[in-house]
Protein backbone atom coordinates (compact mmCIF):
# COMPACT_ATOMS: atom_id res chain seq x y z
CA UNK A 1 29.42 27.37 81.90
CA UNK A 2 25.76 27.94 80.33
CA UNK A 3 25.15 31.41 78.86
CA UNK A 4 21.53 32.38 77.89
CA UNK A 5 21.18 35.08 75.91
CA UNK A 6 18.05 37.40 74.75
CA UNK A 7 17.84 39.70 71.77
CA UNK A 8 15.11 41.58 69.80
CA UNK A 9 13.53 43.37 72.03
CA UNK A 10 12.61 47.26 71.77
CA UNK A 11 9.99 50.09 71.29
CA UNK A 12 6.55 49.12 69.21
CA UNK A 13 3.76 50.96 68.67
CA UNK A 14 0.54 48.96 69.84
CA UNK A 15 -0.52 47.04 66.70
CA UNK A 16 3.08 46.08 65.81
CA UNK A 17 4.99 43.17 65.68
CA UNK A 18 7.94 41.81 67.14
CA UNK A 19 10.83 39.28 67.15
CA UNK A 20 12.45 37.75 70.22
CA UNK A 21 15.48 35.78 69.92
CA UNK A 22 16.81 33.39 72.40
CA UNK A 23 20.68 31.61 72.05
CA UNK A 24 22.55 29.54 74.68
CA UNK A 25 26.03 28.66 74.44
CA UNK A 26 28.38 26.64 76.84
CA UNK A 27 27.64 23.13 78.33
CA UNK A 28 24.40 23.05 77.45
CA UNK A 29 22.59 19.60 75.69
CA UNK A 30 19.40 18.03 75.74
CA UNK A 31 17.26 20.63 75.84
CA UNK A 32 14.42 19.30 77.02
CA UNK A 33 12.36 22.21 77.53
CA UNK A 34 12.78 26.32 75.95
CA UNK A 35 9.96 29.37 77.18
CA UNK A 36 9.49 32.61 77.50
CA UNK A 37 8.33 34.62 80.54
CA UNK A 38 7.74 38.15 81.46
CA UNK A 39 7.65 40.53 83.88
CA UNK A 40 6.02 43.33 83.61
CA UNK A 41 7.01 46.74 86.51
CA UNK A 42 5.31 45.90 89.73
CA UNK A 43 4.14 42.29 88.77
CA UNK A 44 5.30 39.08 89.16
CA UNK A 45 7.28 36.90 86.52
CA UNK A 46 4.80 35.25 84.36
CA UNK A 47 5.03 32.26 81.65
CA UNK A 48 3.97 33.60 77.95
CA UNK A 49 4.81 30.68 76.16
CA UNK A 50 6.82 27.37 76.21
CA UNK A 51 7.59 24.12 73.82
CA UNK A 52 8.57 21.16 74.64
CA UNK A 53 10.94 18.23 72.69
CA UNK A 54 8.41 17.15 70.07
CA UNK A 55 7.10 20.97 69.25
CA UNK A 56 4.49 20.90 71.81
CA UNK A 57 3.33 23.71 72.85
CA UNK A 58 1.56 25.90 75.80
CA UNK A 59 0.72 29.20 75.95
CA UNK A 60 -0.60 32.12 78.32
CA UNK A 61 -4.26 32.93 77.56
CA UNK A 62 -2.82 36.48 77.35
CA UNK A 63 -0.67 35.05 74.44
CA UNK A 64 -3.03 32.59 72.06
CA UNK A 65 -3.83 34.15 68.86
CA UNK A 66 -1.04 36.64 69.03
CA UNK A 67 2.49 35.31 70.05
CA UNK A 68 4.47 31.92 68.82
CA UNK A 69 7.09 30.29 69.82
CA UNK A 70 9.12 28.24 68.05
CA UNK A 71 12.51 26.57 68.31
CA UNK A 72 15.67 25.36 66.42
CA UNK A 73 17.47 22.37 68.19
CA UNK A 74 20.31 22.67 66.31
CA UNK A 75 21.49 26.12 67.00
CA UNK A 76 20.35 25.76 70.72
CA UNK A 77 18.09 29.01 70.19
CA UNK A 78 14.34 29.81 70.33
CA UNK A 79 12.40 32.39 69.36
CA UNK A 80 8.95 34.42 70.07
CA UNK A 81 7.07 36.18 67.42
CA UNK A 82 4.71 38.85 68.50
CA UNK A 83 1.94 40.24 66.56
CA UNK A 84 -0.45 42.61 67.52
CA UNK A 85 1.25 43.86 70.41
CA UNK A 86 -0.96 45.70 73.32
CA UNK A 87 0.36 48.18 75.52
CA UNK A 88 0.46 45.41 78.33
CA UNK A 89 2.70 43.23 77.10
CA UNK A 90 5.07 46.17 78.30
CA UNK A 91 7.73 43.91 79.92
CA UNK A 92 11.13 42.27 80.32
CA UNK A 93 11.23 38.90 78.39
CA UNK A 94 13.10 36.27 80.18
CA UNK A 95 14.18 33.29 78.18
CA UNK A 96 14.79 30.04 80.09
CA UNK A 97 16.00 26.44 78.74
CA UNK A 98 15.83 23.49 80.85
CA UNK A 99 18.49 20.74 80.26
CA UNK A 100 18.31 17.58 83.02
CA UNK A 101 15.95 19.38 85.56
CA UNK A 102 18.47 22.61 85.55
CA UNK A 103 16.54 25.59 84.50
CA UNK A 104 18.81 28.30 82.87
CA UNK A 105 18.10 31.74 82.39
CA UNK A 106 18.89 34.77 80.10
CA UNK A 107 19.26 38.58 81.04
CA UNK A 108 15.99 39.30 79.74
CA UNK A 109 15.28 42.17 77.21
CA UNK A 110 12.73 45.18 77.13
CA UNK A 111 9.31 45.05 75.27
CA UNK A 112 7.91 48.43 75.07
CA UNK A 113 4.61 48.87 73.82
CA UNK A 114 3.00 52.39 73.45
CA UNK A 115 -0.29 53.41 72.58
């Protein structure tokens, strides 16, 4: 069994930074692919950032200059560092890692952003 799970969320002031932390555990290998997404209340699930075997990387317009995401193969984890945080990237970050076309999914965990 796969278990993706998020950690680092919490309350920022707008300005601030951030540290998400993503871990799976279980049957997991060859990950081929590790993002984040969001979803903020009354939207739809977006994509905020994702890298790919190789450290490519792609990123929401919403995220360039301010968010990156980085991974560690190793430890199976992945990670998002926020800076400058705006009051709408108020959300719940999902973090997903795809392993032989199987997308796998965390919990997600709160951003709060005030002004």
């Amino acid at each position: 069994q796969v278990q993706v799970v998020e950690s680092g969320g919490g309350l920022m002031q707008a300005g601030g930074s951030l540290r998400l932390s993503c871990a799976a555990s279980g049957s997991i290998f060859a990950i081929s692919a590790m993002g984040w997404y969001r979803q903020a209340p009354g939207k739809q699930r977006e994509l905020v950032a994702v890298i790919f075997n190789g450290d490519s990387t792609d990123y929401a317009d919403s995220a360039k200059g301010r968010f990156t995401i980085s991974r560690d193969n190793a430890k199976k984890m992945v990670y998002l560092q926020m800076n400058s945080l705006k009051p709408e990237d108020t959300a719940v970050y999902y973090c997903t890692m795809r392993s032989f076309g199987t997308d796998y999914w965390g919990k997600g965990t709160l951003v709060t952003v005030s002004s």
